[in-house]
N, C-alpha and C. Protein backbone atom coordinates (compact mmCIF):
# COMPACT_ATOMS: atom_id res chain seq x y z
N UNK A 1 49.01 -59.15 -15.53
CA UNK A 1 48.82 -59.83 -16.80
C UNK A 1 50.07 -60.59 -17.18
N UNK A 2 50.08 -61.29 -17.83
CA UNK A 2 50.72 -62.46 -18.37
C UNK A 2 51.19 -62.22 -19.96
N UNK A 3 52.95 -61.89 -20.08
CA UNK A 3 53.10 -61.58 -21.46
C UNK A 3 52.62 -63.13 -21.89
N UNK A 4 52.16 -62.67 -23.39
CA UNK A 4 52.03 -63.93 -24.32
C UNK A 4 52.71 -63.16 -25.64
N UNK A 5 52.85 -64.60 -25.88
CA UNK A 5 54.60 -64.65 -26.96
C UNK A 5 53.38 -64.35 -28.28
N UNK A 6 52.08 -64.88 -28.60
CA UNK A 6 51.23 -64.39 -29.43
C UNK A 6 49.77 -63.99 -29.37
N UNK A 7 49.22 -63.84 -30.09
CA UNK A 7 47.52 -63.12 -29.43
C UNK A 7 46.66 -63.46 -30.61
N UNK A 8 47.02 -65.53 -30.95
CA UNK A 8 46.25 -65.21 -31.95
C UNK A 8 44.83 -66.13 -31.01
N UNK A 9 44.90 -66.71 -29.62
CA UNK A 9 44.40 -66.91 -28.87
C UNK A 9 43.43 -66.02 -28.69
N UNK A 10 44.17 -65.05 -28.31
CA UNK A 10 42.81 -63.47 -27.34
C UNK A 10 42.16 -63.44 -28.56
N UNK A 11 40.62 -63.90 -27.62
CA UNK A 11 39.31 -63.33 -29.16
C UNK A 11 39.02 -62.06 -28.42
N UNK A 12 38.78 -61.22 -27.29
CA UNK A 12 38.67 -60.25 -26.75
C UNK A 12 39.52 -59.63 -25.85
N UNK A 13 39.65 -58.46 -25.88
CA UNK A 13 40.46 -57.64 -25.00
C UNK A 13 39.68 -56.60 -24.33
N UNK A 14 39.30 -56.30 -23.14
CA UNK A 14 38.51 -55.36 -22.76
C UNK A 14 39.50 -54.44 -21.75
N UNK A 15 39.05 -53.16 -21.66
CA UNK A 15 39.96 -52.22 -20.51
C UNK A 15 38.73 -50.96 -20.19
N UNK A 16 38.98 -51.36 -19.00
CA UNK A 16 37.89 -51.01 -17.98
C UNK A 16 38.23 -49.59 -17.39
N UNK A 17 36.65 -48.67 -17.17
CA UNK A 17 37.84 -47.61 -15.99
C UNK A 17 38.37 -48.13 -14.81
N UNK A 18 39.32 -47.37 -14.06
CA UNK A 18 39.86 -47.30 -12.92
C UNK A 18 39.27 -47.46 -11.64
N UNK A 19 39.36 -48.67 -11.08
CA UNK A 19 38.60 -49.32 -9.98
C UNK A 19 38.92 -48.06 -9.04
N UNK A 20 37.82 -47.75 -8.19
CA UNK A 20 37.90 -46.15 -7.17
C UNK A 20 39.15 -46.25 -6.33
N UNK A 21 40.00 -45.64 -5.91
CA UNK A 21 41.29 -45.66 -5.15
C UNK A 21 40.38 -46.14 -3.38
N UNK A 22 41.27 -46.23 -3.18
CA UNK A 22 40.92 -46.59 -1.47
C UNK A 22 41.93 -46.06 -0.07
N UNK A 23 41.12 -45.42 0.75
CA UNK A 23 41.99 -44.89 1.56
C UNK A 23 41.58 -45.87 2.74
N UNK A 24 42.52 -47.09 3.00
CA UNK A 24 43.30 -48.14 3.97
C UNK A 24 43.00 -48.38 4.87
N UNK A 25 43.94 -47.10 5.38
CA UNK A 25 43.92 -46.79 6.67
C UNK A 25 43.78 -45.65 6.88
N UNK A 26 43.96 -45.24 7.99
CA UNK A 26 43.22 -43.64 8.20
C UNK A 26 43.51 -43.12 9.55
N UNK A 27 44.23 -42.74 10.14
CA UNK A 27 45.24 -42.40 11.17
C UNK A 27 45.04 -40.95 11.42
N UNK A 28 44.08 -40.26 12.22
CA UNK A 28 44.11 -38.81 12.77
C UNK A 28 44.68 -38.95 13.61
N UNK A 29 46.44 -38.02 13.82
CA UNK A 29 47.25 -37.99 14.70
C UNK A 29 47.00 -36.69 15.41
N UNK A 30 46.22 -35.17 14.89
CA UNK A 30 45.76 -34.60 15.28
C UNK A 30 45.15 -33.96 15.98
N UNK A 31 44.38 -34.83 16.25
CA UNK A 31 42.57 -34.51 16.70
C UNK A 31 41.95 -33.90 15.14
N UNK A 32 40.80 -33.33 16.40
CA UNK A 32 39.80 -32.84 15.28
C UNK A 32 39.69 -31.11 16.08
N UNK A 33 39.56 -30.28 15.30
CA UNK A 33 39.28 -29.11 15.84
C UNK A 33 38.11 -28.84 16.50
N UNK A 34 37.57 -28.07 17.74
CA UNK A 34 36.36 -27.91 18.36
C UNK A 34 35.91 -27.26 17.78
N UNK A 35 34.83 -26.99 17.93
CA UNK A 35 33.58 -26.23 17.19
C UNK A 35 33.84 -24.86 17.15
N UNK A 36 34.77 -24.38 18.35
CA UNK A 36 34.64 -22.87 18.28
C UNK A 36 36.00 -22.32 18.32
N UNK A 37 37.38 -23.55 17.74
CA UNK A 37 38.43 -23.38 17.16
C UNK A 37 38.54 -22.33 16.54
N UNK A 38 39.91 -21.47 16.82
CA UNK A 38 40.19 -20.61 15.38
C UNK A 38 41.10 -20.78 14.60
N UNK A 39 42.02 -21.76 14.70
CA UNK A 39 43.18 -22.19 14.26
C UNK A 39 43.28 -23.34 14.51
N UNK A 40 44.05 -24.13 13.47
CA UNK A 40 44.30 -25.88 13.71
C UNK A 40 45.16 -26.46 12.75
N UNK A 41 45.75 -27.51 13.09
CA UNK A 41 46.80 -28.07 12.57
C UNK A 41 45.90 -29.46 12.62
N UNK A 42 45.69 -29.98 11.17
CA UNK A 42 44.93 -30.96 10.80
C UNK A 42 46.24 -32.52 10.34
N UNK A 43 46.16 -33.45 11.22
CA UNK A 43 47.34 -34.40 10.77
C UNK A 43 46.88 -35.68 10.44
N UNK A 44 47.16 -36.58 9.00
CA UNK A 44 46.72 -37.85 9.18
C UNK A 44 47.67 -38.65 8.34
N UNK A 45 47.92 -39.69 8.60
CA UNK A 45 48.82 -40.95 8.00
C UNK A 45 47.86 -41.95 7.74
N UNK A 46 48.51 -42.82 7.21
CA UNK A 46 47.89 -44.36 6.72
C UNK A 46 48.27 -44.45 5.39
N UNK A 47 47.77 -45.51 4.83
CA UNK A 47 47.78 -46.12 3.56
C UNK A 47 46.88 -46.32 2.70
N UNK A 48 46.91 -45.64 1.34
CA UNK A 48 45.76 -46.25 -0.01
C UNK A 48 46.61 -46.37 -0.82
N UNK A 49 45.46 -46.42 -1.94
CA UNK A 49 46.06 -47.12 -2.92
C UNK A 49 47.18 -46.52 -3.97
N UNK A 50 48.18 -46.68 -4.21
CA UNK A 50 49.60 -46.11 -4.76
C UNK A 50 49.13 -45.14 -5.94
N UNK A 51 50.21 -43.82 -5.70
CA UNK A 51 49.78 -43.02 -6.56
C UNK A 51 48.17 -42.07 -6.48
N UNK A 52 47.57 -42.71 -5.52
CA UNK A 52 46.10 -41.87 -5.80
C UNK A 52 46.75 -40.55 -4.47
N UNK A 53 45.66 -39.58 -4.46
CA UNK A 53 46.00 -38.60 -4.32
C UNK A 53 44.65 -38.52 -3.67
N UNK A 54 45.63 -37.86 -1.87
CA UNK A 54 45.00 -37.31 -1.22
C UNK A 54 44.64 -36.08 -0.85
N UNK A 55 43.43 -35.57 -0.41
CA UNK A 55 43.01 -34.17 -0.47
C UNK A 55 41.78 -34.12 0.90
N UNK A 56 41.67 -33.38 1.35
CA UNK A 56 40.92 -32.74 2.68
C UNK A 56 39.83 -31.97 2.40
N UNK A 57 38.58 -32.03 2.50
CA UNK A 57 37.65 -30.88 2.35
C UNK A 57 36.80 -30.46 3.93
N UNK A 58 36.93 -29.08 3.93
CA UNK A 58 36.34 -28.97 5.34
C UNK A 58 34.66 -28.44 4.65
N UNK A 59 33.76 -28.96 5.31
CA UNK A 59 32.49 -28.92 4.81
C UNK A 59 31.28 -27.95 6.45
N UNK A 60 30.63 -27.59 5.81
CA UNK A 60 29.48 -27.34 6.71
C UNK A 60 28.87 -28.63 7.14
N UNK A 61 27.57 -27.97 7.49
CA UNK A 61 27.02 -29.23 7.87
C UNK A 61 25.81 -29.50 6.73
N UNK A 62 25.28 -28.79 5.98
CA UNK A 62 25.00 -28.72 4.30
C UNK A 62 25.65 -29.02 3.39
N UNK A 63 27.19 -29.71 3.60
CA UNK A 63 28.08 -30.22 2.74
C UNK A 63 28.48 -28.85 1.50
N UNK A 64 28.38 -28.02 2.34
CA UNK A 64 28.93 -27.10 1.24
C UNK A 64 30.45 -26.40 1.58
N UNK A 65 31.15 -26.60 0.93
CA UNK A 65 32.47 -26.78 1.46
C UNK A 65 32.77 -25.14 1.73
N UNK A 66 33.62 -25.34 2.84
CA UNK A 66 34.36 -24.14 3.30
C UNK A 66 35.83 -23.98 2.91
N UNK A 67 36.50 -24.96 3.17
CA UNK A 67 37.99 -24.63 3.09
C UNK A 67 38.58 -25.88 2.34
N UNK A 68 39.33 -25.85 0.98
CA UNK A 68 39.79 -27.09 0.72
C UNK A 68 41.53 -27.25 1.72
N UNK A 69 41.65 -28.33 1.74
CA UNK A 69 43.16 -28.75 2.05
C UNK A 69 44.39 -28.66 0.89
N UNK A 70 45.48 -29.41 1.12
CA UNK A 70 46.02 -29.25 0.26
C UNK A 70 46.45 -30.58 -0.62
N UNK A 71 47.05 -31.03 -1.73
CA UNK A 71 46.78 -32.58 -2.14
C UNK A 71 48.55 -33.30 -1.39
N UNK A 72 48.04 -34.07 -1.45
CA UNK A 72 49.19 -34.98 -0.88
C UNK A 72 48.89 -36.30 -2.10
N UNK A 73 50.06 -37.02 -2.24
CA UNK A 73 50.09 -38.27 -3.00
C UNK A 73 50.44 -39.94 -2.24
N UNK A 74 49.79 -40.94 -2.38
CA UNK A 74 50.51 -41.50 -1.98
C UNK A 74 51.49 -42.70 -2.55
N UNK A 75 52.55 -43.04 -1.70
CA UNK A 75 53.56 -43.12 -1.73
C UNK A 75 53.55 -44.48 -2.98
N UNK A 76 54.19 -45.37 -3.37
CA UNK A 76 54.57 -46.94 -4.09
C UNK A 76 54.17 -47.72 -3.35
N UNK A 77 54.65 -47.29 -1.59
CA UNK A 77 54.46 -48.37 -0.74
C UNK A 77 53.27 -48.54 -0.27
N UNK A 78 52.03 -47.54 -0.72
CA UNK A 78 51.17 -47.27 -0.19
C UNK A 78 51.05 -46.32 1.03
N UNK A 79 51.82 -45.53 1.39
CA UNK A 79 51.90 -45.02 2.80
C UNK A 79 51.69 -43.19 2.36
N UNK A 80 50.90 -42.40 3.29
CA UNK A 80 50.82 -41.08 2.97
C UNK A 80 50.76 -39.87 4.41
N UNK A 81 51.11 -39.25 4.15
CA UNK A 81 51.18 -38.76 5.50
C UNK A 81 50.84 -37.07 4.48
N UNK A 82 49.56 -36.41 5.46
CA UNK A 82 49.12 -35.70 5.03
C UNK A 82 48.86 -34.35 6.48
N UNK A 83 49.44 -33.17 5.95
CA UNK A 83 48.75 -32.39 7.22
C UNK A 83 48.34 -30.86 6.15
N UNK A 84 47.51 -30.22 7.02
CA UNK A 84 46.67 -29.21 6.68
C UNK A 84 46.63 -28.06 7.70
N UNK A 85 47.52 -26.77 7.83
CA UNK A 85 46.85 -25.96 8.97
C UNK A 85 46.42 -25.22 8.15
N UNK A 86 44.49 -24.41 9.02
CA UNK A 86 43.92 -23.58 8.55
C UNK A 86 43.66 -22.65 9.63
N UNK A 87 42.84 -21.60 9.36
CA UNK A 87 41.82 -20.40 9.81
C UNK A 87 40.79 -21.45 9.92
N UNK A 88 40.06 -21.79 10.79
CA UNK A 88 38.58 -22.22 10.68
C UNK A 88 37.85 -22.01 11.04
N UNK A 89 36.34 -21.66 10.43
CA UNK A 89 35.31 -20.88 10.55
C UNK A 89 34.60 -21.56 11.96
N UNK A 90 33.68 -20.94 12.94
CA UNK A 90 32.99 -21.64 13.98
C UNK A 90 31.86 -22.09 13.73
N UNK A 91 31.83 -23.12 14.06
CA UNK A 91 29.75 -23.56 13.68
C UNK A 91 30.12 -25.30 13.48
N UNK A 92 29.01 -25.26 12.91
CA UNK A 92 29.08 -27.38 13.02
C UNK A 92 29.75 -27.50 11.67
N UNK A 93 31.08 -28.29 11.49
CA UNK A 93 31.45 -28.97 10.65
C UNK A 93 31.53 -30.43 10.26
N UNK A 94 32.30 -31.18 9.13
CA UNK A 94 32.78 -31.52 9.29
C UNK A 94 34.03 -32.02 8.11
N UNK A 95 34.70 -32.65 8.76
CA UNK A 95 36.44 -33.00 7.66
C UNK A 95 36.63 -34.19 6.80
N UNK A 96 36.04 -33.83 5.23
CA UNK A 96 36.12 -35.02 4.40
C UNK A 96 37.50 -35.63 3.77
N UNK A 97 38.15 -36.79 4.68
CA UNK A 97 39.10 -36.65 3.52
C UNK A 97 38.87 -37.16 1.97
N UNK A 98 39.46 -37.05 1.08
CA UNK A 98 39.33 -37.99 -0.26
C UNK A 98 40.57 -38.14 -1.05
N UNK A 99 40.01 -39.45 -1.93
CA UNK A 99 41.46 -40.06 -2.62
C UNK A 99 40.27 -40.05 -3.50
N UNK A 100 41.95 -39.79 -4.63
CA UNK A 100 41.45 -39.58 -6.43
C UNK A 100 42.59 -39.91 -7.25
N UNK A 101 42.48 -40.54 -8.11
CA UNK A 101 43.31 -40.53 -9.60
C UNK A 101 43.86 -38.88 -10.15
N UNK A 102 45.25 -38.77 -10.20
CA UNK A 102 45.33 -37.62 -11.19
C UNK A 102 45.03 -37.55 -12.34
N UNK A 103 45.47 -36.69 -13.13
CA UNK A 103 44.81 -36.37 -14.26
C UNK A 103 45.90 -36.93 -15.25
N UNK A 104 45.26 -37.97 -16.41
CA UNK A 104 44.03 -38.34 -16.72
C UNK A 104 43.28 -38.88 -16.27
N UNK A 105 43.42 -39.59 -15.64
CA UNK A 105 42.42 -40.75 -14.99
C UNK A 105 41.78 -40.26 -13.70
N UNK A 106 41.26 -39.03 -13.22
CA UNK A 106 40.75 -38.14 -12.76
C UNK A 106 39.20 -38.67 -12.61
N UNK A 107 38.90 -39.67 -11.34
CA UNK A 107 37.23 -39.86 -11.24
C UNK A 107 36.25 -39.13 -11.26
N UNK A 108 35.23 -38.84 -11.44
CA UNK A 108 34.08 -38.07 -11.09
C UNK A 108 33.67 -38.20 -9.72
N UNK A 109 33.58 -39.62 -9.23
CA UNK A 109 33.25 -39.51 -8.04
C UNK A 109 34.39 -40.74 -7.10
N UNK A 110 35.14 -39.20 -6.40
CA UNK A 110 36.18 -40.45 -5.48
C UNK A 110 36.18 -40.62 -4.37
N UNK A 111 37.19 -41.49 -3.72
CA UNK A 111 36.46 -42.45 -2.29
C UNK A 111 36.38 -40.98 -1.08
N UNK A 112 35.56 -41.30 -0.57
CA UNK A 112 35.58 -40.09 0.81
C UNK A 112 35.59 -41.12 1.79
N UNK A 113 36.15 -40.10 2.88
CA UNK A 113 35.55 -40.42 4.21
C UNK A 113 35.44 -39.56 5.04
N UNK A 114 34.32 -39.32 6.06
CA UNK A 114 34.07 -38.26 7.30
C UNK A 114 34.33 -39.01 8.25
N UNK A 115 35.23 -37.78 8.62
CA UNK A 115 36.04 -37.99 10.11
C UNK A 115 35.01 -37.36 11.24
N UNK A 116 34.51 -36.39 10.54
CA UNK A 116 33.29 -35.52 11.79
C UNK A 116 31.94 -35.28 10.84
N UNK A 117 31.67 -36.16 11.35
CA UNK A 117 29.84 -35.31 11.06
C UNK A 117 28.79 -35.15 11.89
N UNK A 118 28.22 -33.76 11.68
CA UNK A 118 27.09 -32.99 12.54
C UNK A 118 25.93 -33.10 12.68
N UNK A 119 24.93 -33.62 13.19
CA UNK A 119 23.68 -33.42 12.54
C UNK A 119 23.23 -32.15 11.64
N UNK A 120 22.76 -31.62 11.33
CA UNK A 120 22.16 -30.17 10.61
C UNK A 120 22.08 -29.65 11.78
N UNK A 121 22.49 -28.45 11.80
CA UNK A 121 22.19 -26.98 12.98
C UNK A 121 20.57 -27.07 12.89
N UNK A 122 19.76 -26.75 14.10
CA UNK A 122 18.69 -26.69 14.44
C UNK A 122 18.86 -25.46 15.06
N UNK A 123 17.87 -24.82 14.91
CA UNK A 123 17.16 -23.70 16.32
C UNK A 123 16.84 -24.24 17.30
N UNK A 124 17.66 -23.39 18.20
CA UNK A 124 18.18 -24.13 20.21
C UNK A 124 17.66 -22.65 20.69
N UNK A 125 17.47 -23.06 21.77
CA UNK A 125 17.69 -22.03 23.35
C UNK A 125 19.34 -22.75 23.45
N UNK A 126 19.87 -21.55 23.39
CA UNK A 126 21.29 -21.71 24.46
C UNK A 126 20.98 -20.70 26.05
N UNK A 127 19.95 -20.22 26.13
CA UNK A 127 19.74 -19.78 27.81
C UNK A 127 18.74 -18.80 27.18
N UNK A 128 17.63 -19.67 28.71
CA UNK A 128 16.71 -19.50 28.91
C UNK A 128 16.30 -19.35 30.21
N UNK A 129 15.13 -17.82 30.74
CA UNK A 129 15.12 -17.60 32.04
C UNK A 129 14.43 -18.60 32.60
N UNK A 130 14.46 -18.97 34.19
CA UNK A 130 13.52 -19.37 34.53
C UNK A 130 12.26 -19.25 35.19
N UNK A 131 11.98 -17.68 35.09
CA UNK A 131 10.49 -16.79 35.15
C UNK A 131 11.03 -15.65 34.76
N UNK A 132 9.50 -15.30 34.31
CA UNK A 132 9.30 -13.79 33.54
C UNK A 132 8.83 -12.96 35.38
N UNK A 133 9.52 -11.37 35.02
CA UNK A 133 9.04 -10.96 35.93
C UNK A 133 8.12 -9.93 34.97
N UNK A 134 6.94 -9.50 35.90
CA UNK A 134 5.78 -8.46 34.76
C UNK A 134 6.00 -7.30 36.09
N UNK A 135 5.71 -6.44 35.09
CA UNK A 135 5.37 -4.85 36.39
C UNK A 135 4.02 -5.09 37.11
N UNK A 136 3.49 -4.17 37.38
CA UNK A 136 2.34 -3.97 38.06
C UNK A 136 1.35 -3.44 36.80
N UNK A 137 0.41 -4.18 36.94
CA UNK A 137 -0.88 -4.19 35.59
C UNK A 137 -1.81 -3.91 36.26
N UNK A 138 -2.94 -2.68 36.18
CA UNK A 138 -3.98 -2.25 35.95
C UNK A 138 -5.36 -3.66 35.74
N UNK A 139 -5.71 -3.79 36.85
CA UNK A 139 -6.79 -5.15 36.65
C UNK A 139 -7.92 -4.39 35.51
N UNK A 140 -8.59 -5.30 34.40
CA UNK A 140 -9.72 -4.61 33.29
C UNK A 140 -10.31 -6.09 33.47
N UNK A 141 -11.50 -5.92 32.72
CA UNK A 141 -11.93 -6.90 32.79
C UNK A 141 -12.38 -7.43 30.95
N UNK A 142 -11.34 -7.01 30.32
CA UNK A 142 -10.82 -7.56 29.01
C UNK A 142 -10.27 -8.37 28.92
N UNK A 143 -9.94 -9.37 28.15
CA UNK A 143 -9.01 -9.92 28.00
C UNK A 143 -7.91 -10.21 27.05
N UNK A 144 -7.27 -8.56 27.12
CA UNK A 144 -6.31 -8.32 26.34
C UNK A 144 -5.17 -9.08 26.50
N UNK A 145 -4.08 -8.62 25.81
CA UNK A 145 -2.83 -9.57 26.01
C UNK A 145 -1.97 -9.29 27.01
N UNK A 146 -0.92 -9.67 27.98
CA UNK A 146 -0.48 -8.96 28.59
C UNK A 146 1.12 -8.62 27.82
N UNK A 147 1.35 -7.64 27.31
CA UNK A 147 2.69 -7.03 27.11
C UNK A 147 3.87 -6.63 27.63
N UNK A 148 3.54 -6.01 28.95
CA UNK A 148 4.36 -5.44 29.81
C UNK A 148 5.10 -6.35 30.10
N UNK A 149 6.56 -6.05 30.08
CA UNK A 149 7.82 -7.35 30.60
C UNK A 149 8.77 -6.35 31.19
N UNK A 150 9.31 -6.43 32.54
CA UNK A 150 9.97 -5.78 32.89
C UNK A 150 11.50 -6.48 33.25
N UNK A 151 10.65 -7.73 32.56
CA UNK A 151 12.15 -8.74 32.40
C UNK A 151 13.37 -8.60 33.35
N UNK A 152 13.44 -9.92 33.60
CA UNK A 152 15.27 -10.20 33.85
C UNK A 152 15.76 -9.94 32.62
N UNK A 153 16.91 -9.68 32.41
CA UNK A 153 17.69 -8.74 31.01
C UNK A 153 17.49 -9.67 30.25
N UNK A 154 17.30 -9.22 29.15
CA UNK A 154 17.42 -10.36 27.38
C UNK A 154 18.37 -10.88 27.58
N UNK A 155 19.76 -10.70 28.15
CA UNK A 155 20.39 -11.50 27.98
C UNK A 155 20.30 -12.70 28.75
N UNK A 156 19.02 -12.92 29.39
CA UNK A 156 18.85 -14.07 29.92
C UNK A 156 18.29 -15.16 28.61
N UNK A 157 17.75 -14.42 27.36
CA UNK A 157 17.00 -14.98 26.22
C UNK A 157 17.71 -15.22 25.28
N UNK A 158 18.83 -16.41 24.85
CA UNK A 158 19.77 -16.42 24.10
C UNK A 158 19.20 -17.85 23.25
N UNK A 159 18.62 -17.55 21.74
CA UNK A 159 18.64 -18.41 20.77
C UNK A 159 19.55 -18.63 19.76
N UNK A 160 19.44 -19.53 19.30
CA UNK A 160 20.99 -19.86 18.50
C UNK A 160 19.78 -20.55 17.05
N UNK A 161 20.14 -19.80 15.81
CA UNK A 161 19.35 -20.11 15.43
C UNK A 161 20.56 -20.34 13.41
N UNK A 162 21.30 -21.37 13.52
CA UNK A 162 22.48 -21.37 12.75
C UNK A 162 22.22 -21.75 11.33
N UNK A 163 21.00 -22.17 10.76
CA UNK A 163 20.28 -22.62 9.82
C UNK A 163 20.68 -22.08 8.56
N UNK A 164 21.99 -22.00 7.92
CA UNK A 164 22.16 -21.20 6.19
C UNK A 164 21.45 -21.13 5.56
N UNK A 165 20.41 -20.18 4.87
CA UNK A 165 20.05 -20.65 4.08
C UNK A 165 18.80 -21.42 4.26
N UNK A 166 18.34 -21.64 5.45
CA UNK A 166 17.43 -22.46 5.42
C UNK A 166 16.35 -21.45 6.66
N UNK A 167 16.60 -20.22 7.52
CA UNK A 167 15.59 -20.20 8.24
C UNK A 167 14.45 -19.46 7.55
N UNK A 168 13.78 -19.77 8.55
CA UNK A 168 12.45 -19.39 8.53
C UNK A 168 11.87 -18.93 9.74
N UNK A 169 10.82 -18.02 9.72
CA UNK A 169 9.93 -17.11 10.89
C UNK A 169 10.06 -18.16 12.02
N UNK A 170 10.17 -17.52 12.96
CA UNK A 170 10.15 -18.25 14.09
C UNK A 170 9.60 -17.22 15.31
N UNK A 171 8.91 -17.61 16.50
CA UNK A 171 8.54 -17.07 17.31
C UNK A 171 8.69 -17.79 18.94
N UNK A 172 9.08 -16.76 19.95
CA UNK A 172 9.34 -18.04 21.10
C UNK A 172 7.73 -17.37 21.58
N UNK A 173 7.09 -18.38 22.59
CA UNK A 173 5.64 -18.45 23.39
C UNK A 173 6.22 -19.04 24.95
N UNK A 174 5.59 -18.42 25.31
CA UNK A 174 5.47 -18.67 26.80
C UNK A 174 4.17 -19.11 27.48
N UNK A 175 4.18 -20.49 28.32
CA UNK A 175 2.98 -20.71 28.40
C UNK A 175 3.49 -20.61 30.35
N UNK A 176 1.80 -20.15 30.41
CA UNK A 176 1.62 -20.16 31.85
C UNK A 176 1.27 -21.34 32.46
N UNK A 177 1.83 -21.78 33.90
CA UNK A 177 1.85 -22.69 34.64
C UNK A 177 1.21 -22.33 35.87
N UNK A 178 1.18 -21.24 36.33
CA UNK A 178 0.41 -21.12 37.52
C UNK A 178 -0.42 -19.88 37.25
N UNK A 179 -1.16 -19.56 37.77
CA UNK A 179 -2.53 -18.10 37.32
C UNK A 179 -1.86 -17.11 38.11
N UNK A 180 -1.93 -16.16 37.33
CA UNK A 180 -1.46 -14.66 37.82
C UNK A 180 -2.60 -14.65 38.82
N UNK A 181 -1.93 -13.80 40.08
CA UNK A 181 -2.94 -13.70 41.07
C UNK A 181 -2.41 -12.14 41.53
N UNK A 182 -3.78 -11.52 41.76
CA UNK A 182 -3.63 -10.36 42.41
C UNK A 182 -3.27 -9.64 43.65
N UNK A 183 -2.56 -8.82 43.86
CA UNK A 183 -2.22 -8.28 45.28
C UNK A 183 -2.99 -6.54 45.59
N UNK A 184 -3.57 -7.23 46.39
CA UNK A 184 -4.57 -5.94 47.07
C UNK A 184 -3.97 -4.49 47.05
N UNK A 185 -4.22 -3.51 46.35
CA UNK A 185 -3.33 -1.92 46.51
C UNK A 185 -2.97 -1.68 47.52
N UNK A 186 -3.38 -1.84 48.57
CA UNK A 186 -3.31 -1.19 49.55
C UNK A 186 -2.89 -2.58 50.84
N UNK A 187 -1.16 -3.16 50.97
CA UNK A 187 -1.32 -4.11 51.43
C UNK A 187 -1.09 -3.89 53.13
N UNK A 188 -0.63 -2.28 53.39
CA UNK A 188 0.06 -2.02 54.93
C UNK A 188 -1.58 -2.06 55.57
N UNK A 189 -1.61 -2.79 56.89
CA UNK A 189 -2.70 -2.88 57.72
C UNK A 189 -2.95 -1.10 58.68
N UNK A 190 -4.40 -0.71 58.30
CA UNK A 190 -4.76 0.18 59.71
C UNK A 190 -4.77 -0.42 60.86
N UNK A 191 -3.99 0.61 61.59
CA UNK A 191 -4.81 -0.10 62.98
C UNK A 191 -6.27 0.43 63.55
């Protein structure tokens, strides 16, 4: 703005809120932690807008936050250099940073950005056999279910089912591809 020597000119004066801060640039010197990290040293530099104030949120993949960071400011020149080590939980994340006005001028809603984002956790097979073995079944001429599993170990049956909050009943089915076929009791030959 422009001093003026009088203001019998200005028929209006208006003052606006605080245009949203902006984060520049954005520099992960870091990395990003893997999924099944337990520890990490979170690092980023760049430039926004002077004075706004930077902050880190580590989020699920439901955006419900897990771990905040800590605030950093940045600099006159615009320049900020921000790091964060945490404990971090395993599962799908990801790392919001954000810039905000302090207080007073404290936004409701300030600039973000995701550095990692997940799709939503789904229910997976993480290992799955590739045949069922059955015992020896009694031929009827019902057609009951067959139950008996004498299985390769469960731990061949590994679902991953990571859903917070959100699962629901689930059941695995097995469909047959070739017809159970019978073997005669008695398979050693007389002579």
């Amino acid at each position: 703005m422009n001093s003026l020597s009088n203001t019998k000119s200005v028929g209006q004066f208006h003052v606006h809120d605080p245009l949203p801060p902006e984060i520049i640039t954005l520099d992960n010197i870091g990395g990003l932690p893997a999924d099944d990290a337990q520890q990490f040293a979170f690092k980023l530099n760049g430039t926004a807008t002077p004075a706004s104030e930077l902050n880190g949120a580590f989020l699920n993949a439901a955006d419900q936050s897990l771990l905040d960071g800590p605030m950093a400011t940045a600099a006159s020149n615009q320049t900020y250099q921000y790091e964060w080590q945490a404990d971090v939980p395993t599962g799908q994340h990801k790392i919001v940073p954000e810039a905000n006005y302090p207080a007073p001028y404290t936004l409701a809603n300030p600039t973000r950005k995701i550095l990692k984002d997940l799709p939503p956790p789904e229910l997976a097979f993480l290992k799955a056999p590739t045949h069922f073995e059955f015992a020896s079944m009694p031929l009827t001429n019902s057609q009951s279910p067959i139950y008996s599993y004498d299985g390769t170990s469960d731990a061949d049956l590994m679902i991953s089912d990571p859903r917070n909050g959100t699962r629901g009943d689930w059941a695995v089915q097995v469909n047959l591809t070739k017809q159970f076929t019978a073997t005669p009791a008695n398979s050693q030959h007389q002579p």
